[in-house]
N, C-alpha and C. Protein backbone atom coordinates (compact mmCIF):
# COMPACT_ATOMS: atom_id res chain seq x y z
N UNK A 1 -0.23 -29.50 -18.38
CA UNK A 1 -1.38 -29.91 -19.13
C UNK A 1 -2.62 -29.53 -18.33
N UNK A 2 -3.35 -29.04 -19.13
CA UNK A 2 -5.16 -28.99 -18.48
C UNK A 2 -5.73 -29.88 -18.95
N UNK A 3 -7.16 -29.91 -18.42
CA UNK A 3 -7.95 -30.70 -18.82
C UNK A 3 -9.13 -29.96 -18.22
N UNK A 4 -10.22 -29.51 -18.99
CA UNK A 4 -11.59 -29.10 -18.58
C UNK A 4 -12.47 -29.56 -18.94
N UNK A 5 -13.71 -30.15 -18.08
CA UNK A 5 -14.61 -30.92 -18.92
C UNK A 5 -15.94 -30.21 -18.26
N UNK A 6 -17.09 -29.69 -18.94
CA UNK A 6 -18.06 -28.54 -19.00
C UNK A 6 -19.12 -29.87 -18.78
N UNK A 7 -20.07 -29.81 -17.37
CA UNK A 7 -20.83 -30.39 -17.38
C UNK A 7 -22.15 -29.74 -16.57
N UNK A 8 -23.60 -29.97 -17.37
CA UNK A 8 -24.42 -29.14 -17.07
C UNK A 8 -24.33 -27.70 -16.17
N UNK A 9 -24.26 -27.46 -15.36
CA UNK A 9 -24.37 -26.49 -14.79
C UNK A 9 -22.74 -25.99 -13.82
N UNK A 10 -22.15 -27.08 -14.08
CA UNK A 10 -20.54 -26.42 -13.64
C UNK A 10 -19.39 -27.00 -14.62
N UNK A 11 -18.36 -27.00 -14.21
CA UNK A 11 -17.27 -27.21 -14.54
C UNK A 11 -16.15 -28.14 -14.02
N UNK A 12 -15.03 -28.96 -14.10
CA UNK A 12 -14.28 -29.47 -13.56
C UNK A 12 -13.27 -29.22 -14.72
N UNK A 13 -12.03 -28.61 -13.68
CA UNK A 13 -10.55 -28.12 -14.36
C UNK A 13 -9.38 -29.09 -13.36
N UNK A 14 -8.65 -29.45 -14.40
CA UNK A 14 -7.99 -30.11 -13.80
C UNK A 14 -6.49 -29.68 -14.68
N UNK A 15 -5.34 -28.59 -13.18
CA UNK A 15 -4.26 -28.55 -13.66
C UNK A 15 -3.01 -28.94 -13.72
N UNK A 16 -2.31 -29.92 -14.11
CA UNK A 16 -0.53 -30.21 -13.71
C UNK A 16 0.34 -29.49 -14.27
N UNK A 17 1.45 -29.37 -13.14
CA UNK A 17 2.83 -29.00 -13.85
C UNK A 17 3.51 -29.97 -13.11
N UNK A 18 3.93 -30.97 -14.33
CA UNK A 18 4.81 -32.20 -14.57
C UNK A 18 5.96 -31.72 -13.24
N UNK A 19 6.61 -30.66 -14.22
CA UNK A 19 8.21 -30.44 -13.55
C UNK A 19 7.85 -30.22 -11.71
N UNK A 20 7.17 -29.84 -11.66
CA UNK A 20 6.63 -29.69 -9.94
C UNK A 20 5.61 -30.80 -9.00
N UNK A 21 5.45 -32.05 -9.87
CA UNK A 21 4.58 -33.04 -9.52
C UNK A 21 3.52 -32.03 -8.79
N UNK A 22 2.67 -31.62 -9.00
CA UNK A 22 1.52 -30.67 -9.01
C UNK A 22 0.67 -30.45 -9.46
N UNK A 23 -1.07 -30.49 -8.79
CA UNK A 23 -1.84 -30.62 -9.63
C UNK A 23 -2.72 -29.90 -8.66
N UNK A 24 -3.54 -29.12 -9.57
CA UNK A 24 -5.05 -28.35 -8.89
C UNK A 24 -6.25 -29.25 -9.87
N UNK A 25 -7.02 -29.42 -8.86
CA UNK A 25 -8.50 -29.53 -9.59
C UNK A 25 -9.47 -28.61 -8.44
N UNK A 26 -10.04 -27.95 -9.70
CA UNK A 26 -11.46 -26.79 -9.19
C UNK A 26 -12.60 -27.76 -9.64
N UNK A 27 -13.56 -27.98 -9.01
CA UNK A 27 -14.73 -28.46 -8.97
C UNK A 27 -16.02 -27.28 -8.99
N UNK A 28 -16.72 -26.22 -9.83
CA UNK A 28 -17.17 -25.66 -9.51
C UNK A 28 -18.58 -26.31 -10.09
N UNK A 29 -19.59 -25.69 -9.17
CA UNK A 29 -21.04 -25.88 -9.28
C UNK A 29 -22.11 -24.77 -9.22
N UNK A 30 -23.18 -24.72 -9.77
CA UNK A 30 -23.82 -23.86 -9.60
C UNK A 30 -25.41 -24.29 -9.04
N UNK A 31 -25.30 -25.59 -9.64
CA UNK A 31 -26.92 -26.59 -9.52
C UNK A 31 -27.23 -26.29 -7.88
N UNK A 32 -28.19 -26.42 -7.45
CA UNK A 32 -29.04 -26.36 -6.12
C UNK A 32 -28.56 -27.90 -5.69
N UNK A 33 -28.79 -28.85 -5.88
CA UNK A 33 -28.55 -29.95 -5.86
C UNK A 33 -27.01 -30.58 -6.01
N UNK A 34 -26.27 -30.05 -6.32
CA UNK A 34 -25.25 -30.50 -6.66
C UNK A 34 -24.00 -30.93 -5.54
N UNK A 35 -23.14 -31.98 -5.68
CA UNK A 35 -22.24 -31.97 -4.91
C UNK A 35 -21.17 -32.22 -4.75
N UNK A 36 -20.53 -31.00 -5.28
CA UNK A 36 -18.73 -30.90 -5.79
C UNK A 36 -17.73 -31.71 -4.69
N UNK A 37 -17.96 -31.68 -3.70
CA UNK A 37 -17.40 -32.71 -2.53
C UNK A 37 -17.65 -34.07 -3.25
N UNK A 38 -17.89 -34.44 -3.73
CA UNK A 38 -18.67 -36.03 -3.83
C UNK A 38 -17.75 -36.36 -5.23
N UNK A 39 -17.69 -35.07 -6.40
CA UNK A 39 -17.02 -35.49 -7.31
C UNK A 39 -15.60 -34.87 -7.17
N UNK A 40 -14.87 -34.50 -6.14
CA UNK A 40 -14.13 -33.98 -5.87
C UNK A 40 -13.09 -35.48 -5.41
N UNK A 41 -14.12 -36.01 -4.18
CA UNK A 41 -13.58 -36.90 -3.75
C UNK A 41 -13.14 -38.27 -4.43
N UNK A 42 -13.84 -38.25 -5.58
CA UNK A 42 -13.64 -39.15 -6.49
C UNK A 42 -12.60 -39.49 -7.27
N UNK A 43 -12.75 -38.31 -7.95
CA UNK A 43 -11.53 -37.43 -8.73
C UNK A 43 -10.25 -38.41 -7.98
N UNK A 44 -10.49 -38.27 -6.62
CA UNK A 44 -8.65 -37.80 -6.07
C UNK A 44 -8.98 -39.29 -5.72
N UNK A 45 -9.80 -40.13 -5.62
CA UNK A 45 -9.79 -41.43 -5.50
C UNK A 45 -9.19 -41.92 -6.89
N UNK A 46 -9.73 -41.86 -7.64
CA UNK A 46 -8.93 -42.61 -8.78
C UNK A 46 -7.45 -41.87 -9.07
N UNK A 47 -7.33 -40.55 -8.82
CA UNK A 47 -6.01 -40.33 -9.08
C UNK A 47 -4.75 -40.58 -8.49
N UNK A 48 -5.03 -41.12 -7.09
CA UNK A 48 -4.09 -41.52 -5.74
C UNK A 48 -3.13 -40.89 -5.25
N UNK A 49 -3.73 -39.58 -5.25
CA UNK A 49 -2.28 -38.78 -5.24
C UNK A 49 -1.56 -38.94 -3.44
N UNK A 50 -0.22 -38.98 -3.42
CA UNK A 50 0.31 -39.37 -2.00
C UNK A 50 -0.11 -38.29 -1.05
N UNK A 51 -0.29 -36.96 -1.45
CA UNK A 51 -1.10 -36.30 -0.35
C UNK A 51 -2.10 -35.37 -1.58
N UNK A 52 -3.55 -34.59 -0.49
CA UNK A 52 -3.78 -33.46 -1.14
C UNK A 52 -4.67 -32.48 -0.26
N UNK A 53 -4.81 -31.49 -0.24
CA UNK A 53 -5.65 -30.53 0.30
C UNK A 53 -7.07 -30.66 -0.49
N UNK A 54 -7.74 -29.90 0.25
CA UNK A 54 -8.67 -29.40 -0.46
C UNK A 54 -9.31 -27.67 -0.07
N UNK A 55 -9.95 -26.79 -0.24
CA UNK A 55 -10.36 -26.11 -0.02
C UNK A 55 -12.34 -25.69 -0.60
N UNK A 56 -13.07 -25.23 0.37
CA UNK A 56 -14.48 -24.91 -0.39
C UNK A 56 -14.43 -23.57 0.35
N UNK A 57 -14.95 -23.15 -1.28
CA UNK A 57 -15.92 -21.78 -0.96
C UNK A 57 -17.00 -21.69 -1.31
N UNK A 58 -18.42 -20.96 -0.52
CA UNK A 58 -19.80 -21.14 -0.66
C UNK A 58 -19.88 -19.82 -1.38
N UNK A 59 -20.24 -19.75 -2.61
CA UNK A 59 -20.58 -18.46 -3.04
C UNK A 59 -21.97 -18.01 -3.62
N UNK A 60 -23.32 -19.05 -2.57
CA UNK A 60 -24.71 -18.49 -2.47
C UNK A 60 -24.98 -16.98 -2.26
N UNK A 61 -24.08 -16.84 -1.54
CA UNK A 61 -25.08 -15.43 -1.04
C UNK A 61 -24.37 -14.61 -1.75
């Protein structure tokens, strides 16, 4: 299952595959102001998952 929800100036995708207890969420942003860490961390707060990574890429320049 996905789930994408389009908000002002970025995006949040959120993917599982059930059969693999597995899930990606992309947090992308574009706002000057914005801070995908912050709703990133949230995200995985309410979701409780027993472990997760994360990864950022800066793609200003």
């Amino acid at each position: 299952m996905s789930v994408i929800a389009l908000v002002e100036e970025s995006h949040i995708a959120l993917h599982t595959w059930r059969e693999y207890k597995y899930a990606t969420l992309d947090v992308y942003t574009c706002g000057v102001e914005s801070e995908p860490k912050m709703a990133f961390d949230y995200i995985v707060s309410k979701l409780s998952p027993k472990r997760y990574q994360s990864f950022y890429a800066d793609r200003s320049s």
